[in-house]
Protein backbone atom coordinates (compact mmCIF):
# COMPACT_ATOMS: atom_id res chain seq x y z
CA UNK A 1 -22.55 -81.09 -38.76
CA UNK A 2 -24.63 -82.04 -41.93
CA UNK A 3 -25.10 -85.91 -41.79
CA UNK A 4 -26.33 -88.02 -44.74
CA UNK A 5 -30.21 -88.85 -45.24
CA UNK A 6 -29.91 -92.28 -45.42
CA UNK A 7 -27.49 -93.45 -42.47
CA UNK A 8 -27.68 -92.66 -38.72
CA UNK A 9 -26.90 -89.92 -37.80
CA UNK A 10 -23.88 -90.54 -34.73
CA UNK A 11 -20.94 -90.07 -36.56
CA UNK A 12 -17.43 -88.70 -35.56
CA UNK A 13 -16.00 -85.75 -36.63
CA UNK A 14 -12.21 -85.19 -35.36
CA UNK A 15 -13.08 -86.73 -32.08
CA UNK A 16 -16.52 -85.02 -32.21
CA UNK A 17 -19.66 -86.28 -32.65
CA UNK A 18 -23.42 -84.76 -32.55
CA UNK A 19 -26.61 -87.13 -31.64
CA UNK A 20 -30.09 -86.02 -31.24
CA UNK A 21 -32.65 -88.13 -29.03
CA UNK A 22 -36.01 -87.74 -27.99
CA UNK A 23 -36.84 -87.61 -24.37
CA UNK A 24 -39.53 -89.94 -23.64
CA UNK A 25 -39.19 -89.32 -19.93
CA UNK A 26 -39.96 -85.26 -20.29
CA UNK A 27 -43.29 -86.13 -21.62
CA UNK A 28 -45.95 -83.17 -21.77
CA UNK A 29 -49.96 -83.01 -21.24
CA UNK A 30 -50.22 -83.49 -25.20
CA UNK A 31 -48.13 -86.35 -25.28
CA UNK A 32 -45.02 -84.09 -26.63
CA UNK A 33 -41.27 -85.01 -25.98
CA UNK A 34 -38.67 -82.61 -26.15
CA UNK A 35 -36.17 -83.46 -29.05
CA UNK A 36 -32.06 -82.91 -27.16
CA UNK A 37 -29.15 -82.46 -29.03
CA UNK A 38 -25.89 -84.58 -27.54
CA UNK A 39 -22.16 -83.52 -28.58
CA UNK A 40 -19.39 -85.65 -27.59
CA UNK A 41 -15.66 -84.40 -27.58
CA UNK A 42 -13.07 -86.71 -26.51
CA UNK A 43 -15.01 -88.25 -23.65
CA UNK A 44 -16.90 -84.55 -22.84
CA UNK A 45 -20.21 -84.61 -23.50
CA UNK A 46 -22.67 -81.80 -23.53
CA UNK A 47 -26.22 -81.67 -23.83
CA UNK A 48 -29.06 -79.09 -24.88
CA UNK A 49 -32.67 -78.58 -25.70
CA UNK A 50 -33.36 -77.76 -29.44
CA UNK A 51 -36.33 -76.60 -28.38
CA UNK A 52 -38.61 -78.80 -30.92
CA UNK A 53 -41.17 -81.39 -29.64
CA UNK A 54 -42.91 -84.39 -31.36
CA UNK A 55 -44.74 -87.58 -30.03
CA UNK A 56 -43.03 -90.38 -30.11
CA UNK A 57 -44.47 -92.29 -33.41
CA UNK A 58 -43.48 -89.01 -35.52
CA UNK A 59 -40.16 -89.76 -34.19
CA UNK A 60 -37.54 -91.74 -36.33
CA UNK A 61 -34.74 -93.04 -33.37
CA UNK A 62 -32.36 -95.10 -36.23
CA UNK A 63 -32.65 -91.67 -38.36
CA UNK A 64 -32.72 -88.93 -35.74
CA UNK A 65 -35.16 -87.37 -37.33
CA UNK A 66 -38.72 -86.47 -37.88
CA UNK A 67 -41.24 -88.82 -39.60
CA UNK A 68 -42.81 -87.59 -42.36
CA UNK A 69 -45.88 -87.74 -40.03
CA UNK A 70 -45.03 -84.68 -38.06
CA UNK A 71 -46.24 -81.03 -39.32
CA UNK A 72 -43.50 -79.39 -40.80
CA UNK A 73 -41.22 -82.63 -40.76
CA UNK A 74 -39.27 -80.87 -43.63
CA UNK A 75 -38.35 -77.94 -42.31
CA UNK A 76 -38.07 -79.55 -38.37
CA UNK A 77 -35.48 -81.79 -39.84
CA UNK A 78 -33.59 -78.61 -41.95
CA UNK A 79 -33.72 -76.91 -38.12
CA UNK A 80 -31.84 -80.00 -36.62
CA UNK A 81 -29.35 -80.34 -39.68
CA UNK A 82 -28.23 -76.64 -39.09
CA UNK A 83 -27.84 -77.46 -35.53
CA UNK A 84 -25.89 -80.11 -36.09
CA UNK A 85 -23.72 -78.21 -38.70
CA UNK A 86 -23.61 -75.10 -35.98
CA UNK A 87 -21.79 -76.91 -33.45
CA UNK A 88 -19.55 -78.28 -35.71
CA UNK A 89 -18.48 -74.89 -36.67
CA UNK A 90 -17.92 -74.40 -32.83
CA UNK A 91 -15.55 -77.21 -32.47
CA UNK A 92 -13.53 -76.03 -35.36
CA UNK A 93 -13.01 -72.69 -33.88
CA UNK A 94 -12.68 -74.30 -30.28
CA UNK A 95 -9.58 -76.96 -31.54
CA UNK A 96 -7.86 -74.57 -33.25
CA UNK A 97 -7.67 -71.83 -30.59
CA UNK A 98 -6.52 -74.73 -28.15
CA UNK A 99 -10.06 -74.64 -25.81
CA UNK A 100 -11.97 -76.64 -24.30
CA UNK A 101 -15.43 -76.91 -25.15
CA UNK A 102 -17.87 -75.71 -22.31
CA UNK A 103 -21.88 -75.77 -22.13
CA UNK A 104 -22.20 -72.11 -22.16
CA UNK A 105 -19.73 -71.61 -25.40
CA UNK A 106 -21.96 -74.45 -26.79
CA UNK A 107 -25.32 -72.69 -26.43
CA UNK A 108 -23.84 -69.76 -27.71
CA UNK A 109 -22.53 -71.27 -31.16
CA UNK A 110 -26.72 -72.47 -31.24
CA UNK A 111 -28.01 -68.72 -30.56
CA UNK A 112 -25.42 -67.05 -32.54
CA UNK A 113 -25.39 -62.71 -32.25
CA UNK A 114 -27.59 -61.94 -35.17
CA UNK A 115 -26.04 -58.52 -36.20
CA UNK A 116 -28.83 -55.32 -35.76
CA UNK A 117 -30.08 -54.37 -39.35
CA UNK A 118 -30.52 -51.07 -39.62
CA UNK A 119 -33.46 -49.57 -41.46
CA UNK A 120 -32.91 -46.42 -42.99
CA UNK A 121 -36.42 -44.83 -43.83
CA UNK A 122 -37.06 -44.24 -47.30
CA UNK A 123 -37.75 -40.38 -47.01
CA UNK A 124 -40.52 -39.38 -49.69
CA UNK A 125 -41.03 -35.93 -50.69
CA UNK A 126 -44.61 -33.88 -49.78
CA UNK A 127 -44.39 -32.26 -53.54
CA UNK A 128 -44.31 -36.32 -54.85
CA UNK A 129 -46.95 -37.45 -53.04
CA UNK A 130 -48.67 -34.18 -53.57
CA UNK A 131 -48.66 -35.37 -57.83
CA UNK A 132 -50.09 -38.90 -56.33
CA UNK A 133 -52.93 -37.34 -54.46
CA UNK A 134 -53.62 -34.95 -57.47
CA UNK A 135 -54.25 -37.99 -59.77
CA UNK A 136 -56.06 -39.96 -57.69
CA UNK A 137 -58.04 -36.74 -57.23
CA UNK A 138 -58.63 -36.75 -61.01
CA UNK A 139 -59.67 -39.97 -61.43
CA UNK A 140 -62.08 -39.73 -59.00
CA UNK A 141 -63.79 -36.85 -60.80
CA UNK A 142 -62.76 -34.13 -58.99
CA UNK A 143 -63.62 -30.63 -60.79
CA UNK A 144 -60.87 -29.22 -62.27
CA UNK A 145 -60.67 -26.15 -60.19
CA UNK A 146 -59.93 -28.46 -56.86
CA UNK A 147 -57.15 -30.34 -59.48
CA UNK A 148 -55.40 -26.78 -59.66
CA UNK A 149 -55.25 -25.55 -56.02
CA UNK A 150 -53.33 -29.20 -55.79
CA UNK A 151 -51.44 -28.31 -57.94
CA UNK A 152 -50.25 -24.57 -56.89
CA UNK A 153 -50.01 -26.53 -53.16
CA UNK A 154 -47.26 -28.66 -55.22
CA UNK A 155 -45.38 -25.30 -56.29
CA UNK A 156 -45.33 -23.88 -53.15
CA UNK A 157 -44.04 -26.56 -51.12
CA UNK A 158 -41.81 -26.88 -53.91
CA UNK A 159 -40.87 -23.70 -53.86
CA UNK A 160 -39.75 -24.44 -50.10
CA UNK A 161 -37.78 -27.23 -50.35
CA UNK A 162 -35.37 -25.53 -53.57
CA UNK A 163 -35.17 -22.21 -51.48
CA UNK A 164 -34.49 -23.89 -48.31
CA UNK A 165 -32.72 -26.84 -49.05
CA UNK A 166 -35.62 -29.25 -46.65
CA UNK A 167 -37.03 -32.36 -47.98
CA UNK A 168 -40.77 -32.15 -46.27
CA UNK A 169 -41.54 -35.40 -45.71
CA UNK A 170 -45.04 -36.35 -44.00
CA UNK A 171 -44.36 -38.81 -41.69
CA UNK A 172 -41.69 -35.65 -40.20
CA UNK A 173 -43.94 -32.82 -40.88
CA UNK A 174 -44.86 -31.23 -37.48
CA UNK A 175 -45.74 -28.30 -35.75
CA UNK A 176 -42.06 -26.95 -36.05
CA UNK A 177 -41.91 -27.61 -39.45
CA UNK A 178 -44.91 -26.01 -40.10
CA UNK A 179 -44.18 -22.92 -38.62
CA UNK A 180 -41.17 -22.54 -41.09
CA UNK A 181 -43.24 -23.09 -44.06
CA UNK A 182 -45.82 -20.46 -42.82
CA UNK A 183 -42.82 -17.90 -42.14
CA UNK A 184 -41.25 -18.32 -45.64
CA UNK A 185 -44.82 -17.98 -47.16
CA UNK A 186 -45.76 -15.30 -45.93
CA UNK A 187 -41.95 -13.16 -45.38
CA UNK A 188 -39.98 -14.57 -48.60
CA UNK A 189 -42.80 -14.86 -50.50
CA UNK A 190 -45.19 -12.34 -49.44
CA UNK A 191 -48.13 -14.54 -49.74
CA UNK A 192 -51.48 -12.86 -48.47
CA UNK A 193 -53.34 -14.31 -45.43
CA UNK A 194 -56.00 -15.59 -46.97
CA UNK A 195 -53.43 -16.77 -49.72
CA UNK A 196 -51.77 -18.19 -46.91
CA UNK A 197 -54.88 -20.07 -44.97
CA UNK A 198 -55.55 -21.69 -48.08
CA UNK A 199 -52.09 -23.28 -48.37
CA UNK A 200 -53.19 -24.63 -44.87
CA UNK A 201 -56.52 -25.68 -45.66
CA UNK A 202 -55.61 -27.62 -48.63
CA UNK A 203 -52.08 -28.91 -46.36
CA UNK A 204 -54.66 -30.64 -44.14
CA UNK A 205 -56.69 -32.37 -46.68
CA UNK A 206 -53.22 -33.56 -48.19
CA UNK A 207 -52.38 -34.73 -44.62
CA UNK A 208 -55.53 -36.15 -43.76
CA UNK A 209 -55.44 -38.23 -47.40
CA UNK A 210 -51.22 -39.63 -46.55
CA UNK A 211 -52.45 -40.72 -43.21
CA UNK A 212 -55.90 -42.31 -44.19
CA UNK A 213 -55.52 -43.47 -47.17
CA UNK A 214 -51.95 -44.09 -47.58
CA UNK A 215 -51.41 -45.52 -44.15
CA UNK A 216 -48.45 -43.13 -43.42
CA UNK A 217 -47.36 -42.08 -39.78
CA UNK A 218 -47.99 -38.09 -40.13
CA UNK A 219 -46.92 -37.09 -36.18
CA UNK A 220 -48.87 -33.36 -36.60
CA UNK A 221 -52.12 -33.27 -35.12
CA UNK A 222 -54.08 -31.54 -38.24
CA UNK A 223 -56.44 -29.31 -35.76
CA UNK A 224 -53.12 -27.95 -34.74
CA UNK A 225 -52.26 -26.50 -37.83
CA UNK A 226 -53.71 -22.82 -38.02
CA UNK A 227 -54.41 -20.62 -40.71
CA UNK A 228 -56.56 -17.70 -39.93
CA UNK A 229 -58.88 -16.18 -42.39
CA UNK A 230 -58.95 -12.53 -42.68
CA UNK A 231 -62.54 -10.63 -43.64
CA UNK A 232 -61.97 -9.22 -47.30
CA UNK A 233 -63.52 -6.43 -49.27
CA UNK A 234 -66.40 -7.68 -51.11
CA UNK A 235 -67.37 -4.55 -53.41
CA UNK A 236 -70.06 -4.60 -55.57
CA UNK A 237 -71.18 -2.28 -58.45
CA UNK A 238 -73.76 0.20 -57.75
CA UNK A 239 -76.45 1.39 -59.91
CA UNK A 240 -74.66 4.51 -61.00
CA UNK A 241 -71.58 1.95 -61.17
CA UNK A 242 -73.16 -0.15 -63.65
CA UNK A 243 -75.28 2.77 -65.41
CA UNK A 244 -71.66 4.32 -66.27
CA UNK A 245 -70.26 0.97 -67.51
CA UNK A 246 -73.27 0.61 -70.15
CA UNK A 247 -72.67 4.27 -71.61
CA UNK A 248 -69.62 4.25 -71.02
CA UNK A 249 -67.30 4.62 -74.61
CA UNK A 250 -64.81 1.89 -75.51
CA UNK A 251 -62.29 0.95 -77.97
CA UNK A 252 -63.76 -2.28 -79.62
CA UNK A 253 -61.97 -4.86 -77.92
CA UNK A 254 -63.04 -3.46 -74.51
CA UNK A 255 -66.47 -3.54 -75.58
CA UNK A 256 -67.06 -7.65 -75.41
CA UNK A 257 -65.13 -7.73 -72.08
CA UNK A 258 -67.86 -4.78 -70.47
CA UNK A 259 -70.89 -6.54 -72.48
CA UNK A 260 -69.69 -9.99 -70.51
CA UNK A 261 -69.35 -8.47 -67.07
CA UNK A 262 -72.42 -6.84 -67.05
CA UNK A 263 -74.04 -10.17 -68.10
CA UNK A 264 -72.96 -11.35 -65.46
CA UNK A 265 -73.96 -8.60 -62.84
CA UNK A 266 -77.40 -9.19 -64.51
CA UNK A 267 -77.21 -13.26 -63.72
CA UNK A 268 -75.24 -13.54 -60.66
CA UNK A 269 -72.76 -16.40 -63.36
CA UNK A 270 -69.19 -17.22 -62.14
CA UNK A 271 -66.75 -16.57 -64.36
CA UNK A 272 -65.96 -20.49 -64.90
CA UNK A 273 -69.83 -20.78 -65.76
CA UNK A 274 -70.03 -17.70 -68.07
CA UNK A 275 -67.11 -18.91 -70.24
CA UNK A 276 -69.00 -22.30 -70.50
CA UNK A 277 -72.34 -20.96 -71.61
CA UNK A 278 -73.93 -22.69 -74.99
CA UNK A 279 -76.85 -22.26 -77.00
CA UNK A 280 -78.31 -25.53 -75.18
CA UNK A 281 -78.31 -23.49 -71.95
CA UNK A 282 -81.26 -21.33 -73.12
CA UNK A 283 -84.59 -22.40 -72.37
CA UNK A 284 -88.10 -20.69 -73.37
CA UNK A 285 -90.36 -19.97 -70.16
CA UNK A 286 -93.40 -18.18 -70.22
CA UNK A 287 -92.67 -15.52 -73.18
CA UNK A 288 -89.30 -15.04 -71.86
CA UNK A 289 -85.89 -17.10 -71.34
CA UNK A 290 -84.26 -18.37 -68.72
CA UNK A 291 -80.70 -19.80 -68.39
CA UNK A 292 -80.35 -23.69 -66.85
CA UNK A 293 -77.33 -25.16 -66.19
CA UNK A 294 -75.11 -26.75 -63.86
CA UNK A 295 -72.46 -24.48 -61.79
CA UNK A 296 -68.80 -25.16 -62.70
CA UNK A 297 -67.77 -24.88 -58.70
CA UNK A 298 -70.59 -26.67 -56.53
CA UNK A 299 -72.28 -28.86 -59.49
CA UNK A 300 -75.54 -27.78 -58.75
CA UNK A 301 -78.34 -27.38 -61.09
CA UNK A 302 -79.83 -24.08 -61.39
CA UNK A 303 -82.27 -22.04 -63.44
CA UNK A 304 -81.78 -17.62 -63.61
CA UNK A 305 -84.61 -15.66 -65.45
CA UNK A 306 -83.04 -13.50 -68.31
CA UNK A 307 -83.86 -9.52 -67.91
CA UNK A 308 -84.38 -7.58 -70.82
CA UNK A 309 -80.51 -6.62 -70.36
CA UNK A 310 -79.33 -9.55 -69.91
CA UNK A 311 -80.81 -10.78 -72.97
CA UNK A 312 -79.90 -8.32 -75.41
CA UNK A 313 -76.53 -9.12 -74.33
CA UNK A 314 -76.99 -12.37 -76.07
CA UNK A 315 -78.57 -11.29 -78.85
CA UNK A 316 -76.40 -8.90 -79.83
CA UNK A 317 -73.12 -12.11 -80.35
CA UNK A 318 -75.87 -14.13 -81.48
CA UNK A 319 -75.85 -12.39 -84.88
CA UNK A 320 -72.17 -13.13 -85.69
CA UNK A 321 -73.84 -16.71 -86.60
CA UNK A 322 -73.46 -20.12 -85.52
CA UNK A 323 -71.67 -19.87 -82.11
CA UNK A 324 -70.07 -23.03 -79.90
CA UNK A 325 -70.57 -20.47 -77.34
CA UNK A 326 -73.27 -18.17 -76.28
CA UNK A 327 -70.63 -14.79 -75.35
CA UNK A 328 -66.91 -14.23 -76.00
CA UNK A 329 -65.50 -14.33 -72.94
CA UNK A 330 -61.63 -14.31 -72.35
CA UNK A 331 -59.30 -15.74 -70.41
CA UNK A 332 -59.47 -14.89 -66.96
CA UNK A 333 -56.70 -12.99 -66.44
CA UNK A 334 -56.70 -11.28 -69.61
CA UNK A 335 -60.16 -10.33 -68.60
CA UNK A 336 -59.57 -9.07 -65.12
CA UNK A 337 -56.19 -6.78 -66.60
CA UNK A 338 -58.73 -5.58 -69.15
CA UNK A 339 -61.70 -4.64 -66.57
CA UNK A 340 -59.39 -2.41 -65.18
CA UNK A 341 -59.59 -0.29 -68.38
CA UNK A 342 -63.08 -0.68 -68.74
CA UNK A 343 -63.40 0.53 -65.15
CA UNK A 344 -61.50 3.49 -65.94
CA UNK A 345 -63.14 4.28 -69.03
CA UNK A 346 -65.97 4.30 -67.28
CA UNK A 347 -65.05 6.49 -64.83
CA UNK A 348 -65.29 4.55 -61.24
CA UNK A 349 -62.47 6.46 -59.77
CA UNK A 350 -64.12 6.64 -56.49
CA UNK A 351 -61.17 5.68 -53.76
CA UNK A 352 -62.10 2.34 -51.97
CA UNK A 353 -60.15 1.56 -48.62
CA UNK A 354 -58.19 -1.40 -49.03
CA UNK A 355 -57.27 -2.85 -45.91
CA UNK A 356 -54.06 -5.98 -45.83
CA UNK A 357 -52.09 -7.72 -44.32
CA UNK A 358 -48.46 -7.67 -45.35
CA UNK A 359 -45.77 -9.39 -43.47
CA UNK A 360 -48.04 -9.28 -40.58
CA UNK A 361 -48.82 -6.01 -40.29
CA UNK A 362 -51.92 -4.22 -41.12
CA UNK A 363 -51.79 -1.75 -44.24
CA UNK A 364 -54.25 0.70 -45.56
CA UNK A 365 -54.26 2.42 -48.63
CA UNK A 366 -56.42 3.82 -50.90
CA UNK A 367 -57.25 2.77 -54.20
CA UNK A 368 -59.33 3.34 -57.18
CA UNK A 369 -62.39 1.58 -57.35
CA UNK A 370 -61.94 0.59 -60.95
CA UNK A 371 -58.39 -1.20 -59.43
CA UNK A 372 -60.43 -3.90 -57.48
CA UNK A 373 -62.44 -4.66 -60.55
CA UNK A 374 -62.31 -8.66 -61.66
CA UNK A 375 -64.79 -10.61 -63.30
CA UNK A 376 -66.07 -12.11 -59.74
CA UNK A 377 -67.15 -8.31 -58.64
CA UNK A 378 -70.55 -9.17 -60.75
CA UNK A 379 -71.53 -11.57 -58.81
CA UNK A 380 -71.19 -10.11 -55.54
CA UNK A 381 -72.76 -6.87 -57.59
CA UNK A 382 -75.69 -9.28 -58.82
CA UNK A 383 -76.38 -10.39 -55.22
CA UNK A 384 -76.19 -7.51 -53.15
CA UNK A 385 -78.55 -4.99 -56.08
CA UNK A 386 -80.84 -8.15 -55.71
CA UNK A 387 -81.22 -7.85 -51.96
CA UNK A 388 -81.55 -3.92 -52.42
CA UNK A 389 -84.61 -4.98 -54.79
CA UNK A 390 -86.24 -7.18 -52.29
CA UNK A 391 -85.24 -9.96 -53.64
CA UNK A 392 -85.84 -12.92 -50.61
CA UNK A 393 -82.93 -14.44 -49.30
CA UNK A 394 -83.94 -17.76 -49.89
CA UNK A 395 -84.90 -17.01 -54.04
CA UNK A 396 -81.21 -15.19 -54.11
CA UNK A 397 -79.77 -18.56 -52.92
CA UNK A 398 -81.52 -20.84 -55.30
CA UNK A 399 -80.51 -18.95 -58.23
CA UNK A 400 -77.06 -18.36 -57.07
CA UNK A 401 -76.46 -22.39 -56.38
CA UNK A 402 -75.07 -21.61 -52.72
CA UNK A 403 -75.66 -25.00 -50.86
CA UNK A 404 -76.19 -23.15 -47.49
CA UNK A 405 -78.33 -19.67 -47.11
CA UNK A 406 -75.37 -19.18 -44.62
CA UNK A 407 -73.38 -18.14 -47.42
CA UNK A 408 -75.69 -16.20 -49.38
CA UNK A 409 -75.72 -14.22 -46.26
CA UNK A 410 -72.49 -13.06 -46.20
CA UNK A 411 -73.86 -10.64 -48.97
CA UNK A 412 -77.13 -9.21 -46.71
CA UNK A 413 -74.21 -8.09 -44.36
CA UNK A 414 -72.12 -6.20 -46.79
CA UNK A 415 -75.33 -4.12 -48.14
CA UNK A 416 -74.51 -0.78 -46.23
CA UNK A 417 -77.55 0.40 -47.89
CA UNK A 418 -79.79 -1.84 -46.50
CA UNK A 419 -78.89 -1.63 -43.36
CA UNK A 420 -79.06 1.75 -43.47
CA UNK A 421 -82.49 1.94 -44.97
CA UNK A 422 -84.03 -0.62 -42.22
CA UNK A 423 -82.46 1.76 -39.59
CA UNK A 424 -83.64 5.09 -41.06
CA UNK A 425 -87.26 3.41 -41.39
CA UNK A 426 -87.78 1.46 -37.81
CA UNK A 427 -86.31 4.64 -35.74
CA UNK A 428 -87.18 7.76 -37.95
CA UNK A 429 -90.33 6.39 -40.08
CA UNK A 430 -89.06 7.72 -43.12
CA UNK A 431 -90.16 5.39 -46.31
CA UNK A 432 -87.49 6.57 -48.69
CA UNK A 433 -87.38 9.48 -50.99
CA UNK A 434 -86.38 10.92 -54.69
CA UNK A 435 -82.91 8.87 -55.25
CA UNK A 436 -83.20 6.38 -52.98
CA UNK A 437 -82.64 2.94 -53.70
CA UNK A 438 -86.19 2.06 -54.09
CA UNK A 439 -87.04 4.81 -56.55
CA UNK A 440 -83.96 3.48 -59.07
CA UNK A 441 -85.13 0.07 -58.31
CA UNK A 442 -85.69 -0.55 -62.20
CA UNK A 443 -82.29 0.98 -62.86
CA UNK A 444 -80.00 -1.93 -63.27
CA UNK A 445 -82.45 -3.88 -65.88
CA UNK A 446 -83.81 -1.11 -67.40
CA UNK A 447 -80.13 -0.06 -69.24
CA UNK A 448 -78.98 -1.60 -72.37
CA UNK A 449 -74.98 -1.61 -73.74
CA UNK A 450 -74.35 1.15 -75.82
CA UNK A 451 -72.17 0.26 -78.55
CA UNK A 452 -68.42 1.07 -78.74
């Protein structure tokens, strides 16, 4: 029962009455007594521990209550007035069901069932959190290029959870789970493999970033989550290949696209760092020009030595007058559907193996090489006539900005020629004859563009 704050606290309530008292007889090793509640009911009287303890000076005996003294005295005495009010509510029930009060139904109205709340998770979507993790991305600097495989991560999942009707949630995302995702990838949506390993690549940085950063519960174990690389074509231009582009003849609007690939076989540029390309990026060095910049991709500084070629390249869209930009590049994908043309123009008809793998099996066919032309074939053309030339492997990966040589020999392995050659001369001693590679060593800075 609630009692009033300035009169004793033993008062009757329909033949019932509550009293507290301290027990100065169950004293502890701190000097603590245990505070007891009392309830009287018509001559029965039953008696608990409240379970709070005080000395006696922070005890008030007329009051029944805690001194201002004691720690907490406010909310000790707000403990004994619900107490108090608890077992009044008890009584009530008690007297008007006709019972009898007992200990046990008394320490049950003081511990009453507190009813199980039930959590419901709050389920958040992958695609959400993949938007979160995309800005935070941003606004840590992140190149744009890493902001855009996010982003097609986003649509795919996406893409999954409309087709299929699943919410993929991270902190729900295992092994299982995975497996679907992979299966719809690949068999609805007839992703490649290598499309495919690096939805799981950039699925385990995602992962990695909920559960470190975000604090979330993801139950997959990342190393668990597989997505095998498959070896790729990596063709490069020849020197007949790139003597038929420059001769080759165009319609006009061809023209820039050839004159901008063949820059870039000359340079060893990305596509993202050709398009970039100003007027401040050329640099005077010892009667000739070089190109500095910093790479789009890796952000690393490097410096390439302009051939003749390459130059007159830049010459050539120099005279149009003041540029923003050194060559008029396009798009990317307009530029790759256009190489195709050039390619053909040009004659590279030669039928190139193309090995996949569709819906898990293994297909060959045979295409034109002109087909599997993209802006990205002149730099793997770039590196692998500059290891035919001698170039050193080490040189080759300075002024193609690879951070490891590991990568820049990936190239050394696909030169057939080379290997070949190094063969030929350790077990037959033959040094290399009229059209070999050595003797057309000159061949791929030696041409110029011939106009359209």
């Amino acid at each position: 029962m609630c009692y009033a704050s300035n009169a004793p606290f033993y008062a009757p309530y329909f033949f019932m009455t509550t009293q507290f008292v301290l027990r100065t007889d169950k004293k502890d090793g701190a000097g603590r007594c245990p505070v007891h509640l009392i309830a009287y009911f018509d001559g029965l009287r039953l008696k608990c521990a409240t379970g709070e303890k005080c000395k006696p000076s922070e005890w008030n005996e007329g009051r029944q209550r805690f001194r201002g003294s004691f720690t907490g005295a406010e909310k000790a005495n707000n403990f004994l007035e619900l107490r108090a009010a608890l077992v009044s509510e008890w009584w009530r029930t008690v007297r008007a069901a006709g019972g009898t009060p007992t200990m046990a139904g008394l320490k049950a109205a003081l511990q009453p069932v507190v009813e199980a709340v039930v959590v419901v998770p709050v389920r958040r979507s992958i695609t959400v959190l993949n938007d979160e993790h995309r800005e935070a991305l941003r606004a840590r600097g992140y190149a744009n290029h890493t902001l855009r495989q996010r982003k097609m991560l986003c649509s795919w999942l996406g893409n999954y959870e409309r087709d299929r009707g699943e919410l993929l949630d991270p902190t729900t995302y295992d092994l299982a789970t995975h497996d679907r995702v992979l299966h719809y990838l690949r068999f609805d949506r007839n992703l490649a493999q290598n499309t495919v390993a690096s939805f799981v690549r950039g699925l385990k940085v995602f992962l990695r970033w909920c559960r470190e950063e975000r604090g979330m519960s993801v139950p997959v174990e990342l190393r668990k989550l597989q997505g095998k690389h498959a070896d790729v074509l990596k063709m490069g231009l020849s020197a007949e290949d790139l003597a038929a582009l420059t001769t080759a003849m165009l319609p006009a609007h061809l023209t820039r696209v050839r004159d901008v690939l063949l820059f870039c076989c000359y340079t060893g540029l990305r596509y993202s760092d050709v398009w970039a390309l100003q007027p401040g990026n050329l640099h005077e060095w010892d009667g000739a020009r070089v190109l500095r910049l910093v790479q789009t991709k890796p952000r690393t500084g490097v410096s390439i030595y302009l051939t003749e070629a390459a130059g007159a390249i830049i010459d050539r869209y120099a005279a149009d007058g003041e540029r923003a930009l050194l060559l008029p590049v396009l798009a990317n994908q307009v530029m790759n559907r256009h190489l195709k043309q050039v390619g053909k123009y040009a004659g590279l008809t030669a039928p190139v193996v193309l090995v996949e793998r569709v819906a898990g099996q293994m297909v060959k066919k045979s295409v034109p090489k002109y087909e599997l032309l993209t802006s990205h074939t002149a730099r793997h053309t770039f590196a692998t006539q500059s290891l035919l030339r001698g170039m050193p492997v080490e040189v080759l990966q300075k002024v193609m900005g690879h951070a490891k040589i590991q990568t820049t020999l990936i190239y050394a392995k696909v030169v057939e020629d080379l290997q070949h050659q190094t063969m030929r001369r350790i077990w037959e001693g033959h040094l290399g004859a009229a059209g070999s590679v050595e003797t057309r060593a000159g061949q791929i800075c030696a041409v110029k563009p011939t106009a359209a």
